[in-house]
PDB file of N, CA and C in Angstrom:
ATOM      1  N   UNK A   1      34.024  13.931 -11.241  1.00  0.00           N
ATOM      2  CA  UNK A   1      32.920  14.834 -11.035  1.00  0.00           C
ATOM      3  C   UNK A   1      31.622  14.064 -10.743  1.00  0.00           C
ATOM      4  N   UNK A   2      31.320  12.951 -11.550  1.00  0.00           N
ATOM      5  CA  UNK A   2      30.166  12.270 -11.560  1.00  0.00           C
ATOM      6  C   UNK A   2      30.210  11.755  -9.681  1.00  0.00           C
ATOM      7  N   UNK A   3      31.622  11.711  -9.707  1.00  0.00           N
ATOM      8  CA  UNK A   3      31.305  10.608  -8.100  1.00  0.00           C
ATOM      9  C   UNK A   3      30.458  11.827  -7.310  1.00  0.00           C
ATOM     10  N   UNK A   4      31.173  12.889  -7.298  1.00  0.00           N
ATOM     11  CA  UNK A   4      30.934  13.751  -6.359  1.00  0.00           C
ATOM     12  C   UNK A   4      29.690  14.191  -6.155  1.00  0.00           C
ATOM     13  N   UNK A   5      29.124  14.201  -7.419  1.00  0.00           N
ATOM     14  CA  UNK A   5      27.223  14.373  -7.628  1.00  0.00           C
ATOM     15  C   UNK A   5      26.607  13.250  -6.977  1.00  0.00           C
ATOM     16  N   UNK A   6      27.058  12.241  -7.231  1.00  0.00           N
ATOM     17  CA  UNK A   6      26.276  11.407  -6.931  1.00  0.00           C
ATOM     18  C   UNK A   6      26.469  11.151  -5.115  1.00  0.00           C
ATOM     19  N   UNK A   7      27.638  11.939  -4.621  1.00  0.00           N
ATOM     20  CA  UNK A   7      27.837  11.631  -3.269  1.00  0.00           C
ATOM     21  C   UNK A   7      27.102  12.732  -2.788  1.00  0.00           C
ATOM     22  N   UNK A   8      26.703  13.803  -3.172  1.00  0.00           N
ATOM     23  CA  UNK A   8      25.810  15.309  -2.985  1.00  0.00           C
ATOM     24  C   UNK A   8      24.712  14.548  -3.069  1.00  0.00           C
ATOM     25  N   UNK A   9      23.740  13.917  -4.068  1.00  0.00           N
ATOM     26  CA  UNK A   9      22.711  13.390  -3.758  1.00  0.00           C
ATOM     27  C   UNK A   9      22.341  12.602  -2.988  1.00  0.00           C
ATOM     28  N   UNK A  10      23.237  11.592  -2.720  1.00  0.00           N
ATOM     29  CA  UNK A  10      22.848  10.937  -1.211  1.00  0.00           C
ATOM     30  C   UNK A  10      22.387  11.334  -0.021  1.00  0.00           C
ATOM     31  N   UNK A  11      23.584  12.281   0.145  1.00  0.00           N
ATOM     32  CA  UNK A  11      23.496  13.431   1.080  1.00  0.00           C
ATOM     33  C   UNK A  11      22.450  13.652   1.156  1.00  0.00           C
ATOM     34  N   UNK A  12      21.467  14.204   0.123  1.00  0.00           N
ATOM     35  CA  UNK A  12      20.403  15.396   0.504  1.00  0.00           C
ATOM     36  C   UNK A  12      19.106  14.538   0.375  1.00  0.00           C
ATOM     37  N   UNK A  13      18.878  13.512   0.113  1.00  0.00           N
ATOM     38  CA  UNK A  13      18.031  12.598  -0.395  1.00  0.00           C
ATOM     39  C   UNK A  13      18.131  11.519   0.626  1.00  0.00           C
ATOM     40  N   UNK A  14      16.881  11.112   1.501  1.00  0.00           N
ATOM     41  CA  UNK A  14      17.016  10.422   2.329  1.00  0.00           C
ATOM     42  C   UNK A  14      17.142   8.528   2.016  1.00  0.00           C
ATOM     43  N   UNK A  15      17.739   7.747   2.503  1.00  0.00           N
ATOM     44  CA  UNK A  15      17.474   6.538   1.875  1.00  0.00           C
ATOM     45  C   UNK A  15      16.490   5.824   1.798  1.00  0.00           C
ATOM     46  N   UNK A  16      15.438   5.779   2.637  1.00  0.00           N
ATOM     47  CA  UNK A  16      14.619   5.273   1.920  1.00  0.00           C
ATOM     48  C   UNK A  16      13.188   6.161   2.937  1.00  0.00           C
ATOM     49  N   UNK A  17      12.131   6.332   2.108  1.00  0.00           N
ATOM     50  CA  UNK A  17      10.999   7.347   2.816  1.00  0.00           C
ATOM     51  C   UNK A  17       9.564   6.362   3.409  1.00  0.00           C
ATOM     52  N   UNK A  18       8.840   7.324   3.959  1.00  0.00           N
ATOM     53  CA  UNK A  18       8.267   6.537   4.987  1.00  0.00           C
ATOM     54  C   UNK A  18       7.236   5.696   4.251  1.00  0.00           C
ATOM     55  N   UNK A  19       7.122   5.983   2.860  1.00  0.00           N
ATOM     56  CA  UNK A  19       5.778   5.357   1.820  1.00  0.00           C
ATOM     57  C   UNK A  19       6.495   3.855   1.693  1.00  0.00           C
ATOM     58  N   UNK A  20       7.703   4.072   1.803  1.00  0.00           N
ATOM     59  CA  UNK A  20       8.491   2.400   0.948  1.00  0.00           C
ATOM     60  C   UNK A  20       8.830   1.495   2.530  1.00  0.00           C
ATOM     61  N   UNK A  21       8.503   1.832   3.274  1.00  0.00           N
ATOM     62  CA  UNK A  21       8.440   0.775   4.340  1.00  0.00           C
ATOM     63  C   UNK A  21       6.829   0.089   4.580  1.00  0.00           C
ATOM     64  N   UNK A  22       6.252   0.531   3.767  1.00  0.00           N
ATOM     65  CA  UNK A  22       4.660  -0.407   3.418  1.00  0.00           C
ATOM     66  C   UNK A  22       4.726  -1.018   1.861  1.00  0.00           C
ATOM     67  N   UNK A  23       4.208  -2.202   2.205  1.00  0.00           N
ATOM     68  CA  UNK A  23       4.094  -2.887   1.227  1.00  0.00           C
ATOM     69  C   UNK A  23       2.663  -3.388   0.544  1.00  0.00           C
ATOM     70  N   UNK A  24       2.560  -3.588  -0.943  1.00  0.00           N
ATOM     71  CA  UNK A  24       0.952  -3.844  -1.348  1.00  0.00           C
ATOM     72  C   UNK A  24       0.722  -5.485  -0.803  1.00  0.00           C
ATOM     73  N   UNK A  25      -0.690  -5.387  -0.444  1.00  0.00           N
ATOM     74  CA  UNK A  25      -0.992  -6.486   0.096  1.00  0.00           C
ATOM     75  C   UNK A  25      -2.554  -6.757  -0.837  1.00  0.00           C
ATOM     76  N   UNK A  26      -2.960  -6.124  -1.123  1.00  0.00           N
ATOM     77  CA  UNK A  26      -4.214  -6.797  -1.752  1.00  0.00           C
ATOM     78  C   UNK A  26      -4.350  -5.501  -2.744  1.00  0.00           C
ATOM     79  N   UNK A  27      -5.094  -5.873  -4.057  1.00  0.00           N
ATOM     80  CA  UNK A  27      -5.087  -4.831  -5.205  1.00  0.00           C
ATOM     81  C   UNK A  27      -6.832  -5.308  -5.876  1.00  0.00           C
ATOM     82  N   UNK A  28      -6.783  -4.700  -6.020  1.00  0.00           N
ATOM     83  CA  UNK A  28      -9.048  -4.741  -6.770  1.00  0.00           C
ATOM     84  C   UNK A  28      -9.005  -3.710  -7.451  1.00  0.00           C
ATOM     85  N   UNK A  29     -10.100  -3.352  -8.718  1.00  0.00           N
ATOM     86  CA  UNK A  29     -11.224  -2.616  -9.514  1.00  0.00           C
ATOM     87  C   UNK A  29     -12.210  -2.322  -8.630  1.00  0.00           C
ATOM     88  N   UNK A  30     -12.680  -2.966  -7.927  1.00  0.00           N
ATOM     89  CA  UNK A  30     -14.364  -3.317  -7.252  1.00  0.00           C
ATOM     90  C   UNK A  30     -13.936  -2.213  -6.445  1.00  0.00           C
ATOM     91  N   UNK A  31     -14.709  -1.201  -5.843  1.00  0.00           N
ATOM     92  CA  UNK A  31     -14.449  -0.578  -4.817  1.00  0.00           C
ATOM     93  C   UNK A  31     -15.062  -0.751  -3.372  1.00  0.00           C
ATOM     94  N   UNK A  32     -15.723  -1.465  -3.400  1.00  0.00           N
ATOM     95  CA  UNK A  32     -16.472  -2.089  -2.531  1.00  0.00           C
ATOM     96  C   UNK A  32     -15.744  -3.395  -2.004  1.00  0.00           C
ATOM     97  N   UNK A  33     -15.012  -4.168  -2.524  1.00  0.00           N
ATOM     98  CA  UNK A  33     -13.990  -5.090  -2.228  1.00  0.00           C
ATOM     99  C   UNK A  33     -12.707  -4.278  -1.489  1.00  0.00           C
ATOM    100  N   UNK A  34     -12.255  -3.265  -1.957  1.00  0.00           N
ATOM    101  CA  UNK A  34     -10.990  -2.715  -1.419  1.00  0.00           C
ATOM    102  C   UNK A  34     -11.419  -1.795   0.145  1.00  0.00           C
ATOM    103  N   UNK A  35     -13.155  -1.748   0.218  1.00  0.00           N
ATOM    104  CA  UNK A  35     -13.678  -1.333   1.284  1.00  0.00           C
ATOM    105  C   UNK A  35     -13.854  -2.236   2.648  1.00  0.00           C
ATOM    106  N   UNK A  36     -14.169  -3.373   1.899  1.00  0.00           N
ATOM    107  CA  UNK A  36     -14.350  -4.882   3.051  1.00  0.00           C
ATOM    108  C   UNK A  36     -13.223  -5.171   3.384  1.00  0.00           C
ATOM    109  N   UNK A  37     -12.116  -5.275   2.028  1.00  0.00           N
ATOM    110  CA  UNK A  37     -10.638  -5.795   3.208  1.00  0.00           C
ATOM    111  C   UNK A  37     -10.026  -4.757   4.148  1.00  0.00           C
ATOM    112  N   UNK A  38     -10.226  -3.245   3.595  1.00  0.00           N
ATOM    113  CA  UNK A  38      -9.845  -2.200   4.451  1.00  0.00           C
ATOM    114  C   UNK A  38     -10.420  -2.385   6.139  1.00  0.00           C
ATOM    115  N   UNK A  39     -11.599  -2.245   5.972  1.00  0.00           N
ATOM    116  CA  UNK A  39     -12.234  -2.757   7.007  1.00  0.00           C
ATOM    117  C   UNK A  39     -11.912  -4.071   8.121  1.00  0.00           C
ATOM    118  N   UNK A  40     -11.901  -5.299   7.525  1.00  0.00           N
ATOM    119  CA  UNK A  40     -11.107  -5.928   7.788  1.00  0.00           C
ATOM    120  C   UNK A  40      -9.534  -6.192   8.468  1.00  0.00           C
ATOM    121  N   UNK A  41      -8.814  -5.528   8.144  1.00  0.00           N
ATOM    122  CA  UNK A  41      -7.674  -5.383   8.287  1.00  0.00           C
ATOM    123  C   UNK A  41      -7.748  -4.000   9.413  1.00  0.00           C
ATOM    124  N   UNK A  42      -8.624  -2.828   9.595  1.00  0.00           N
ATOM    125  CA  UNK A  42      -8.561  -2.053  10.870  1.00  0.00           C
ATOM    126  C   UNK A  42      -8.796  -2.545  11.648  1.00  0.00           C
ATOM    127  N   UNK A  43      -9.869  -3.565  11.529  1.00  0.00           N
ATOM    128  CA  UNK A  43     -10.987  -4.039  12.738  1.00  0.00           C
ATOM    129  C   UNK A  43      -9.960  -5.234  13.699  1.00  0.00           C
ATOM    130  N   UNK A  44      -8.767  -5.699  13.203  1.00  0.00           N
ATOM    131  CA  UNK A  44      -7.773  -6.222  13.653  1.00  0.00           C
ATOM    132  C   UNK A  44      -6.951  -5.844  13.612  1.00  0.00           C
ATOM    133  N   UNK A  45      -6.604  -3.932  13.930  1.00  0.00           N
ATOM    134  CA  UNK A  45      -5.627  -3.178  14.197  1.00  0.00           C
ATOM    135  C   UNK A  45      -4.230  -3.127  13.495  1.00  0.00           C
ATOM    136  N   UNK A  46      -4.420  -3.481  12.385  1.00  0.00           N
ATOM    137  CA  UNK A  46      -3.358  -3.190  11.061  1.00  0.00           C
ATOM    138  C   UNK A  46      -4.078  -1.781  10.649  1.00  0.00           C
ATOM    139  N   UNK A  47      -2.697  -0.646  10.146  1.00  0.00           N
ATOM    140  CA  UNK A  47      -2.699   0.574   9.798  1.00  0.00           C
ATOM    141  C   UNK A  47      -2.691   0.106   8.351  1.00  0.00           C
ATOM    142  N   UNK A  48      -3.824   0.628   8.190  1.00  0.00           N
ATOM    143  CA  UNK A  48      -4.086   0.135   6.192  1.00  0.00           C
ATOM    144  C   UNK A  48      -3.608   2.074   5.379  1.00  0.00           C
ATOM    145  N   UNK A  49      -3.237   1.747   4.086  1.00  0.00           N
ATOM    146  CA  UNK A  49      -3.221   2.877   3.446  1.00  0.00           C
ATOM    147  C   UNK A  49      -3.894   2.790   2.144  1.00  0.00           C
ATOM    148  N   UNK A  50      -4.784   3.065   1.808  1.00  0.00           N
ATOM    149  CA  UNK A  50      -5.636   3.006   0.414  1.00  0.00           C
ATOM    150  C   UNK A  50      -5.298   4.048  -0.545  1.00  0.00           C
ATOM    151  N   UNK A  51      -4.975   3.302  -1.710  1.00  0.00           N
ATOM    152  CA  UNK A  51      -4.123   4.157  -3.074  1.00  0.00           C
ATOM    153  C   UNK A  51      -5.382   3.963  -4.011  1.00  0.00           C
ATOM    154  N   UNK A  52      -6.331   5.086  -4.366  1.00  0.00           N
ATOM    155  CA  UNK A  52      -7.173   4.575  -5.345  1.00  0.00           C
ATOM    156  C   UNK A  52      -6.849   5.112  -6.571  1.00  0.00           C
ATOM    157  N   UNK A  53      -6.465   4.260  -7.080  1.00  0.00           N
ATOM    158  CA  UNK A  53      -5.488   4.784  -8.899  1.00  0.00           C
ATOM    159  C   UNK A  53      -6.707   4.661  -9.710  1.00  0.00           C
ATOM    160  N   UNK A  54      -8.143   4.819  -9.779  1.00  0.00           N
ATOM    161  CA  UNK A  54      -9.458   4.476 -10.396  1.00  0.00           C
ATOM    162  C   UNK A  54      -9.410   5.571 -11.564  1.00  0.00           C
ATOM    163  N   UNK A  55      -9.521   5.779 -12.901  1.00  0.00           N
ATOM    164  CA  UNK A  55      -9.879   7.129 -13.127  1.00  0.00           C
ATOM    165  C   UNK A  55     -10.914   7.322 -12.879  1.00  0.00           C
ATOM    166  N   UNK A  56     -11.392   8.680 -12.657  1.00  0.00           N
ATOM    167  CA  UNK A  56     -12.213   9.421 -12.535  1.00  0.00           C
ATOM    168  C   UNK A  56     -13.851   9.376 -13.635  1.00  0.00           C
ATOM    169  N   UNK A  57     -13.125   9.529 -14.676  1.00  0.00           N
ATOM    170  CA  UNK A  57     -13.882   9.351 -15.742  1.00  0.00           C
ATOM    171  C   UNK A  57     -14.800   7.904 -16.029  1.00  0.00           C
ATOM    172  N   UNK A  58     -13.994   7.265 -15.895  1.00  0.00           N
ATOM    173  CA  UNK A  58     -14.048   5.741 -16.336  1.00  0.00           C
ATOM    174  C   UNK A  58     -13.882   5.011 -15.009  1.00  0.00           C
ATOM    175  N   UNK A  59     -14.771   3.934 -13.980  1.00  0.00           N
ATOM    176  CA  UNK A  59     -14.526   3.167 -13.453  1.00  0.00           C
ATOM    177  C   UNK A  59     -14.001   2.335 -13.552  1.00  0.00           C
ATOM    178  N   UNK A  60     -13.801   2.143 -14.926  1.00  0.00           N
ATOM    179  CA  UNK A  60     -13.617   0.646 -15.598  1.00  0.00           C
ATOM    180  C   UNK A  60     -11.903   0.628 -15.521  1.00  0.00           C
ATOM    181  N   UNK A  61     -10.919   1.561 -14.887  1.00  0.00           N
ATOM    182  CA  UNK A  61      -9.889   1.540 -15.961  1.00  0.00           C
ATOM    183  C   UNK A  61      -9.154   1.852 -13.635  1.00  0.00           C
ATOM    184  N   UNK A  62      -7.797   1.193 -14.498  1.00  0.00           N
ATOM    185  CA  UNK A  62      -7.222   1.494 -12.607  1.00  0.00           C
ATOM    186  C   UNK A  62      -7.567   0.842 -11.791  1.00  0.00           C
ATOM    187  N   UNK A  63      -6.856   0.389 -10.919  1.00  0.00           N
ATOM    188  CA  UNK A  63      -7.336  -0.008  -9.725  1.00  0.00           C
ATOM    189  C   UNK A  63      -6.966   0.624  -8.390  1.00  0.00           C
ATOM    190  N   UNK A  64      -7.525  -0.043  -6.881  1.00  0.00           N
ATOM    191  CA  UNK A  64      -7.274   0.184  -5.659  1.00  0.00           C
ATOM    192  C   UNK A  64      -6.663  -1.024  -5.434  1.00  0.00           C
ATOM    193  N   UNK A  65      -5.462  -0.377  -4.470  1.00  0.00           N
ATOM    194  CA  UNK A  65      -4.427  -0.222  -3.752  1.00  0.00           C
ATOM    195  C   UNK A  65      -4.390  -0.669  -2.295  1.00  0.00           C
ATOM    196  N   UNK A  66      -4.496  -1.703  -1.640  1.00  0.00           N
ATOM    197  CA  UNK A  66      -4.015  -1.481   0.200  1.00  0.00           C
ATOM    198  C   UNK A  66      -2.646  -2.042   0.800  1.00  0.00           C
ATOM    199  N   UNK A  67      -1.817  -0.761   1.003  1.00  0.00           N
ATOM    200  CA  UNK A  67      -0.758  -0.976   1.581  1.00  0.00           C
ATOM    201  C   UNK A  67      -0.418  -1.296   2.922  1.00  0.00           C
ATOM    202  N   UNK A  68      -0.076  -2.103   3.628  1.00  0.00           N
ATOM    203  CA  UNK A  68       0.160  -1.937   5.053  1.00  0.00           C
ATOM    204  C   UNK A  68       1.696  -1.822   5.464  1.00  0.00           C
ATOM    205  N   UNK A  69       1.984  -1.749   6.817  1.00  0.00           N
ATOM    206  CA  UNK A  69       3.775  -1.845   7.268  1.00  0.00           C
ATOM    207  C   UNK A  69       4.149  -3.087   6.886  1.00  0.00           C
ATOM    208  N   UNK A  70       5.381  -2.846   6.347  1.00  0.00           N
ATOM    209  CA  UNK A  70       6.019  -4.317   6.346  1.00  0.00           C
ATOM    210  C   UNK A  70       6.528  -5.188   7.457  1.00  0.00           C
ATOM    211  N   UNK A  71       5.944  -4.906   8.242  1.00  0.00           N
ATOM    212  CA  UNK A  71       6.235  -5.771  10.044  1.00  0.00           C
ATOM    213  C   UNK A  71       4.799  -6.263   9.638  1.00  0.00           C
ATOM    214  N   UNK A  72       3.888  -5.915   9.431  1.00  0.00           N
ATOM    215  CA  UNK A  72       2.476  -6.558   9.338  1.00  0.00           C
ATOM    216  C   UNK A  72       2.081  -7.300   7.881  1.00  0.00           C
ATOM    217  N   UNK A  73       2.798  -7.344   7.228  1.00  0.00           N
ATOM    218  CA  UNK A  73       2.294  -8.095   5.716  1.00  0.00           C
ATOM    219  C   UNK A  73       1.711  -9.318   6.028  1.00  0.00           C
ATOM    220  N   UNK A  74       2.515 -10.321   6.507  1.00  0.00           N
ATOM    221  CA  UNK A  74       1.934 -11.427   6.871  1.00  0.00           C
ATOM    222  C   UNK A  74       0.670 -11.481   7.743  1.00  0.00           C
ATOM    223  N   UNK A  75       1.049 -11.062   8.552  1.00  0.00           N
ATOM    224  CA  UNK A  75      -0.560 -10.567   9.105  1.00  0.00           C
ATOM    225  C   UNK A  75      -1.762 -10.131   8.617  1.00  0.00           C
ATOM    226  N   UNK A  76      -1.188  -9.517   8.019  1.00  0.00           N
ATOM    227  CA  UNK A  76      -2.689  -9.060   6.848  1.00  0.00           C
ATOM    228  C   UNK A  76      -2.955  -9.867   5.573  1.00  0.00           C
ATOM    229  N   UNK A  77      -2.203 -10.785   5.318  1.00  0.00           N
ATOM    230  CA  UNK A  77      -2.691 -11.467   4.097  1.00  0.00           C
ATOM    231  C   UNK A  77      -3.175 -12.530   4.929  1.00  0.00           C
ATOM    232  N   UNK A  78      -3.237 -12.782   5.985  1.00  0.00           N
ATOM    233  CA  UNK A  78      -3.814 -13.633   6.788  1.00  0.00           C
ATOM    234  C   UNK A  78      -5.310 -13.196   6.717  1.00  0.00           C
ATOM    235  N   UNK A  79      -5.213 -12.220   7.301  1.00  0.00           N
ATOM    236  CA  UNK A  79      -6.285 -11.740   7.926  1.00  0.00           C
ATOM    237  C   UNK A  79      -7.374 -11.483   6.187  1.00  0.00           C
ATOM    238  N   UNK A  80      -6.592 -11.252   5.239  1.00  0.00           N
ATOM    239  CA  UNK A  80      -7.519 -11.257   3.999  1.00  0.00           C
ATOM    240  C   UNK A  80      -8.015 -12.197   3.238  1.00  0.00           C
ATOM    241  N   UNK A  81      -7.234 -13.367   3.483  1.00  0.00           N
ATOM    242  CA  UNK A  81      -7.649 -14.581   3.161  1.00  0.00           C
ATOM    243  C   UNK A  81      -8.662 -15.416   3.598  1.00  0.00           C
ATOM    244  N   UNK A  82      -8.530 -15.156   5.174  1.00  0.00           N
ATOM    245  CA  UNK A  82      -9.332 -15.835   5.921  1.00  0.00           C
ATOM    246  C   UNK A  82     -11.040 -15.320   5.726  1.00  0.00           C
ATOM    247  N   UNK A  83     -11.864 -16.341   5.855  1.00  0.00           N
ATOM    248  CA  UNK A  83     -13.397 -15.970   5.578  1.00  0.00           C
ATOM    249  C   UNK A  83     -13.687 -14.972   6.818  1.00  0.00           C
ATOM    250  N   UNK A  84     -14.948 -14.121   6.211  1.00  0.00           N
ATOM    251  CA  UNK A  84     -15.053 -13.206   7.212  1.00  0.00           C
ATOM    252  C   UNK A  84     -16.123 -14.058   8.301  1.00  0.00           C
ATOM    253  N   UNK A  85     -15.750 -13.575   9.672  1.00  0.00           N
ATOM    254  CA  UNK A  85     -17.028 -14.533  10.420  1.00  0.00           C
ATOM    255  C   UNK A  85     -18.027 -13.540  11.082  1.00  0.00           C
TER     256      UNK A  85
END
């Protein structure tokens, strides 16, 4: 029985969704930091995705998030490392 559930969920459940083909590339508190590399990283045509996990309440607590495609990771930790000119 168990196999069969678990072969029904496959089924209906796709393998993998379009959020898990991006990967985290840079993580900050500062929000103003997760603004410059965002920036950064458009302005050299990488599709950035910003996760701001900040609470609401409290700045102090959570951070931001920038995900890009995983065809571009390397590219973008390039591009975040490097000084801005």
């Amino acid at each position: 029985m168990w196999k069969r559930i678990k072969k029904w969920i496959r089924k209906i459940l796709p393998e993998e969704t379009e959020f898990e083909k991006n990967k985290l590339v840079y993580r900050t508190s500062q929000v103003h930091m997760a603004n410059i590399m965002k920036l950064k990283l458009e302005e050299e045509g990488v599709h950035v995705i910003v996760i701001n996990k900040m609470d609401t309440s409290y700045n102090n607590f959570g951070q931001i998030e920038i995900y890009v495609n995983q065809n571009d990771v390397i590219r973008a930790k390039y591009i975040i490392e490097k000084p801005y000119e």
